[in-house]
Structures are given as structure tokens and as C-alpha cells.
N, C-alpha and C. Protein backbone atom coordinates (compact mmCIF):
# COMPACT_ATOMS: atom_id res chain seq x y z
N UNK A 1 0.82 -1.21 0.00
CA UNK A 1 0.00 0.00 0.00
C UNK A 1 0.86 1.27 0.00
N UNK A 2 2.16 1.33 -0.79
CA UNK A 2 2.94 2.33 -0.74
C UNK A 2 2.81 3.43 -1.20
N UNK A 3 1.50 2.91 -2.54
CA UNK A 3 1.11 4.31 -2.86
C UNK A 3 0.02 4.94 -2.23
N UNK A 4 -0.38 4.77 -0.80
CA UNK A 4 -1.24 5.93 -0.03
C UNK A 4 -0.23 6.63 0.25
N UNK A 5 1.03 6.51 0.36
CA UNK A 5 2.43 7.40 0.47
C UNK A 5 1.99 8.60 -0.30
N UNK A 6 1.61 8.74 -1.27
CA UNK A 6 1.62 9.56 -2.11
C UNK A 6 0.42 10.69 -1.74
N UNK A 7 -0.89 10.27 -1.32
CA UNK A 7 -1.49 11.03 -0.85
C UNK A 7 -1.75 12.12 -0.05
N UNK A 8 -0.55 12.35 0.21
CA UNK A 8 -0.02 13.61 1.59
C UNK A 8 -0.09 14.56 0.64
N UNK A 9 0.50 14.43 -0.45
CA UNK A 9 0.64 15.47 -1.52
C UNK A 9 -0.38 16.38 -2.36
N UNK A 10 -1.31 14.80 -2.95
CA UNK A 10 -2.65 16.06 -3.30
C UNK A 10 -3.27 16.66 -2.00
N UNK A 11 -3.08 16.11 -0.79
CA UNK A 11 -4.06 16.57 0.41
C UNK A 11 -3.17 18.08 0.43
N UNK A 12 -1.91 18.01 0.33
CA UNK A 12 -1.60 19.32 0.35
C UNK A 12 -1.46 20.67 -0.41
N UNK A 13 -1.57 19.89 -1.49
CA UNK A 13 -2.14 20.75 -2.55
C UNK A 13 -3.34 21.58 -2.58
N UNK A 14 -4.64 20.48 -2.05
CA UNK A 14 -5.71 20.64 -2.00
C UNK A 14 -6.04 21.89 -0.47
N UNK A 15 -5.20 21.61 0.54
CA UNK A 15 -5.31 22.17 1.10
C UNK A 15 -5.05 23.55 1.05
N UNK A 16 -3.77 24.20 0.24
CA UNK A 16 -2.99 24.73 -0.13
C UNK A 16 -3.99 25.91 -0.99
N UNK A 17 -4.79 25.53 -2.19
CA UNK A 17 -5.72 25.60 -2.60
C UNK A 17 -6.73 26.38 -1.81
N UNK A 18 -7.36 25.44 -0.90
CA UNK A 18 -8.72 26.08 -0.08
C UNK A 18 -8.10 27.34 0.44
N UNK A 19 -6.95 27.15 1.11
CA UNK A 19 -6.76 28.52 1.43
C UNK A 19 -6.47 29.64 1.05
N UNK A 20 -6.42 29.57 -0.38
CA UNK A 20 -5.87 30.86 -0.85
C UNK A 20 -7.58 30.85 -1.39
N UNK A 21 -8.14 30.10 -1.51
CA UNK A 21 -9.51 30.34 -2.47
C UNK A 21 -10.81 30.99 -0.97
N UNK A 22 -10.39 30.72 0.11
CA UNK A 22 -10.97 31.18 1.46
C UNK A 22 -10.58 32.30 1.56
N UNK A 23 -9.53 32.60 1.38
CA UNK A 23 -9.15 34.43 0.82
C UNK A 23 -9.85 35.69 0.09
N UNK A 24 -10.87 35.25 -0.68
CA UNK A 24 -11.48 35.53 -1.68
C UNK A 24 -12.86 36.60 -1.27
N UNK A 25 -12.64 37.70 -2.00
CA UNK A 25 -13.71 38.19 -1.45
C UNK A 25 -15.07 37.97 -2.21
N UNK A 26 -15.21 37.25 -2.87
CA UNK A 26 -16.01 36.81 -3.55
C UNK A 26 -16.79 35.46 -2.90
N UNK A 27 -17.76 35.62 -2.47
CA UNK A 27 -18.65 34.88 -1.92
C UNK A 27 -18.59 33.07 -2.86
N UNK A 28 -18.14 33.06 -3.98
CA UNK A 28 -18.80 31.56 -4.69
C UNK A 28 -17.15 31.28 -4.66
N UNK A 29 -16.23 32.02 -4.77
CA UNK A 29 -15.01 31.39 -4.56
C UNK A 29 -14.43 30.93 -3.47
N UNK A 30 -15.19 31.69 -2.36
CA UNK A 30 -14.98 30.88 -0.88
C UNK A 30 -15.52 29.79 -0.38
N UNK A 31 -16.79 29.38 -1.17
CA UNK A 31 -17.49 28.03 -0.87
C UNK A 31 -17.08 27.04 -1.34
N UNK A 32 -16.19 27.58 -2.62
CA UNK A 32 -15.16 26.48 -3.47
C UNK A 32 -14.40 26.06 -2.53
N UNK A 33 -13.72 27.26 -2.08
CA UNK A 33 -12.81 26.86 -0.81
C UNK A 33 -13.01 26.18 0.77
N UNK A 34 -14.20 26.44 0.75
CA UNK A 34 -14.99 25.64 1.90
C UNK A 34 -15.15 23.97 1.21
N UNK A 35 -15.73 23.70 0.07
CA UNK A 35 -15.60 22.30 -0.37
C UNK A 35 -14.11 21.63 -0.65
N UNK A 36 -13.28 22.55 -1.22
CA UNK A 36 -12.13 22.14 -1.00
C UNK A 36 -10.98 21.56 0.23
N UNK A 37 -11.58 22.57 1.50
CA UNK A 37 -11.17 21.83 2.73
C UNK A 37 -11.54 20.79 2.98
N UNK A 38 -13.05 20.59 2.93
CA UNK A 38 -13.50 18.95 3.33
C UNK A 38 -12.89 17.95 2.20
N UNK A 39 -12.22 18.31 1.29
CA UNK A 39 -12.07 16.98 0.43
C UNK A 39 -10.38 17.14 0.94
N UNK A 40 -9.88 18.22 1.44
CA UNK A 40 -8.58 17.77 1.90
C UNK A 40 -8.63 17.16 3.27
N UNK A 41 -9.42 17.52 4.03
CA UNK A 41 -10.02 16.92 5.53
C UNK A 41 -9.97 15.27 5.05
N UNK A 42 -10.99 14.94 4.32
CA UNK A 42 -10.55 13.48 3.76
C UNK A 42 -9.43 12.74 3.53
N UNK A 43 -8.54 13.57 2.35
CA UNK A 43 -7.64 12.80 1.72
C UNK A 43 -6.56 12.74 3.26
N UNK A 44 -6.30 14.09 3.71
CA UNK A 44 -5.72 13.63 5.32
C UNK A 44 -5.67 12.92 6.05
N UNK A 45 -7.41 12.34 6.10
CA UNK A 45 -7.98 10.96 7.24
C UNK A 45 -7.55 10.01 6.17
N UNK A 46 -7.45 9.95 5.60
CA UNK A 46 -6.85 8.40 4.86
C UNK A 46 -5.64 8.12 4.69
N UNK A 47 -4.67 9.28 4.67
CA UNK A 47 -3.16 8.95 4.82
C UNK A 47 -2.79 9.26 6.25
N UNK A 48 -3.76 10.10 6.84
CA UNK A 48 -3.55 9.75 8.64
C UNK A 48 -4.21 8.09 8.63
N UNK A 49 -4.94 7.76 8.62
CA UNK A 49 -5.18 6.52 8.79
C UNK A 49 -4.08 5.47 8.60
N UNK A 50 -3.79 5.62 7.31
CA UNK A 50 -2.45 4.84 6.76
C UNK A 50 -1.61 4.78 7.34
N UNK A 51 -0.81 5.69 8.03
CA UNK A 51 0.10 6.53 8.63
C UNK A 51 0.31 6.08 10.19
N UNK A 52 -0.61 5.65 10.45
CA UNK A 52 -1.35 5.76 11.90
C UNK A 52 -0.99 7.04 12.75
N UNK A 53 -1.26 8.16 12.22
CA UNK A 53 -1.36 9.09 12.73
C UNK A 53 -2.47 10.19 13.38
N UNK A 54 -2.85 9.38 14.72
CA UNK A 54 -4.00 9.33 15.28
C UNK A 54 -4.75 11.26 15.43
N UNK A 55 -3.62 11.68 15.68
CA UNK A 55 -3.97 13.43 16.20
C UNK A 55 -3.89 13.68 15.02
N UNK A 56 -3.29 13.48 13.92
CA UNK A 56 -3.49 13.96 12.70
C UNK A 56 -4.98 13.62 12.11
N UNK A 57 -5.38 12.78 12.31
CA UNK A 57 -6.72 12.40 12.01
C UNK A 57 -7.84 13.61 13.31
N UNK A 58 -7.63 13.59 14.31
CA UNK A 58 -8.66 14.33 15.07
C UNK A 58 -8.47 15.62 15.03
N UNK A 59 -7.55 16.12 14.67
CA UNK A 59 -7.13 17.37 13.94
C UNK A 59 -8.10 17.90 12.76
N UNK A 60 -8.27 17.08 11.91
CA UNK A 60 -9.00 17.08 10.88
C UNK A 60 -10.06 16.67 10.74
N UNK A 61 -11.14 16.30 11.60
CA UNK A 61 -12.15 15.73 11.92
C UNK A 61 -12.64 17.51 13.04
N UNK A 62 -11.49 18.09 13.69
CA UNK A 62 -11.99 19.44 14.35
C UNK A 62 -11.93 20.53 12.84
N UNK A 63 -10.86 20.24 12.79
CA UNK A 63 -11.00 21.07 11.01
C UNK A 63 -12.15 21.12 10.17
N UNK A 64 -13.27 20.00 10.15
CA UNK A 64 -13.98 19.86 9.19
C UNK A 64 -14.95 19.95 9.97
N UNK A 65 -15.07 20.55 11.01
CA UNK A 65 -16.22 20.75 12.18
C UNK A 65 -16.26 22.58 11.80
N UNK A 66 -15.27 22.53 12.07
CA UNK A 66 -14.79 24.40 12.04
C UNK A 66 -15.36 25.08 10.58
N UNK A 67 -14.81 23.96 9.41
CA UNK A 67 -15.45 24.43 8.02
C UNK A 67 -16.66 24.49 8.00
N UNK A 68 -17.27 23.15 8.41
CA UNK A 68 -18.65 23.56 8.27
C UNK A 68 -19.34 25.00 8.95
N UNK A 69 -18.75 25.16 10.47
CA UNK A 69 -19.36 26.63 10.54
C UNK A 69 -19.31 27.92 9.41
N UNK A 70 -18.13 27.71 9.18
CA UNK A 70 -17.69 28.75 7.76
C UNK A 70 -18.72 29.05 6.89
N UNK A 71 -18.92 27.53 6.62
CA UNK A 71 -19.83 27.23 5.50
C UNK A 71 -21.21 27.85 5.46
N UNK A 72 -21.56 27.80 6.55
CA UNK A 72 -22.71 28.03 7.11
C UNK A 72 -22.96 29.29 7.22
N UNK A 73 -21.97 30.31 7.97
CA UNK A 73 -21.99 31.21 7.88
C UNK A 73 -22.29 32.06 6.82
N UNK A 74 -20.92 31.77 5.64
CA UNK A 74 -21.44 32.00 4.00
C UNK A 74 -22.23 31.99 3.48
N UNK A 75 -23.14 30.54 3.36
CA UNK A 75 -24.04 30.74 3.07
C UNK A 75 -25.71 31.58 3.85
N UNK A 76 -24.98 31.94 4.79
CA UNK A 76 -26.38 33.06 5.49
C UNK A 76 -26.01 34.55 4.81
N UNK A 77 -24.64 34.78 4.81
CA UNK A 77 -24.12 35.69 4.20
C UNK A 77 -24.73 36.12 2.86
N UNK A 78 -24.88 35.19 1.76
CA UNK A 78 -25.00 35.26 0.15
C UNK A 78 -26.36 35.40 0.73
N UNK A 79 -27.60 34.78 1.21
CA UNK A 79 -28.82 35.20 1.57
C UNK A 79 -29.27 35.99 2.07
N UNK A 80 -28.05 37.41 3.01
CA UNK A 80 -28.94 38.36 3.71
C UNK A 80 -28.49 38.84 2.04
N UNK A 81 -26.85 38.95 1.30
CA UNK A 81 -26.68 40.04 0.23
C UNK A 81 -27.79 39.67 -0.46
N UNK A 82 -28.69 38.59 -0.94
CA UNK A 82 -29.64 38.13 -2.15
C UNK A 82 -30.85 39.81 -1.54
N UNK A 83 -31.01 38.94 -0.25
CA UNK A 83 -32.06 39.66 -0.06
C UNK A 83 -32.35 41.51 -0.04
N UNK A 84 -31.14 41.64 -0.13
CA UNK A 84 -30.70 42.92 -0.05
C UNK A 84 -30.94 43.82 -1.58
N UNK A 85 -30.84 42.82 -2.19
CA UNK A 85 -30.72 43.32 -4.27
C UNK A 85 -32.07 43.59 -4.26
């Protein structure tokens, strides 16, 4: 299973990614970046898994707790601006 080895890499990419796209003052590019964390939150738990790297996994399981507030937030955000037009 040497190539879950490899998976650290898109996770960091991906991660790498969300955050510059969470930067964004643009409301649809930050939700990109909000979906983009949870799919790096994933690829993390599976090469933490691999890895057996237990805090690395609950790390990212609080990470993807935290996004979702984000998420949430945003999207109340794009609904007060809708309502506002």
C-alpha cells in the first residue's frame, strides 16, 4: 500500500488551494474553498489513517467541524446580500 504514500501530496495541494480560495472576497469562490477543505479533511484521514497518525486524524475531523461553521456562515451571508438586491 505504498502508494497511499503519495497522498499527503494532493491533500496538500488541495489544502494549499482552499486557502488561498478562502481568501477571496467573492462569496462563490470561498465556498469552493470551503468544499475544498473537506475533500482535503478526507484525503488527510486516509493517509492519517495509513500513517497511523491518530492526532493527525482528530485534527482534521476538528477542522472539518470548524469548516462547516464557515460554510454556514457564507451561506447566510450570500442570503442576507440576495435579499438585499
Amino acid at each position: 500500500m505504498a502508494y497511499l504514500d503519495w497522498v499527503q501530496w494532493p491533500a496538500m495541494l488541495v489544502t494549499v488551494l482552499a486557502a488561498w480560495l478562502i481568501g477571496s472576497q467573492r462569496s462563490g469562490r470561498r465556498m469552493i474553498g470551503f468544499v475544498c477543505f473537506s475533500l482535503s479533511n478526507v484525503l488527510w484521514v486516509i493517509w492519517g489513517a495509513y500513517a497511523e497518525a491518530f492526532a493527525l486524524i482528530a485534527l482534521q475531523v476538528c477542522l472539518f467541524l470548524m469548516n462547516l461553521r464557515g460554510f454556514r456562515k457564507n451561506v447566510k451571508g450570500q442570503e442576507r446580500e440576495q435579499s438585499h438586491d
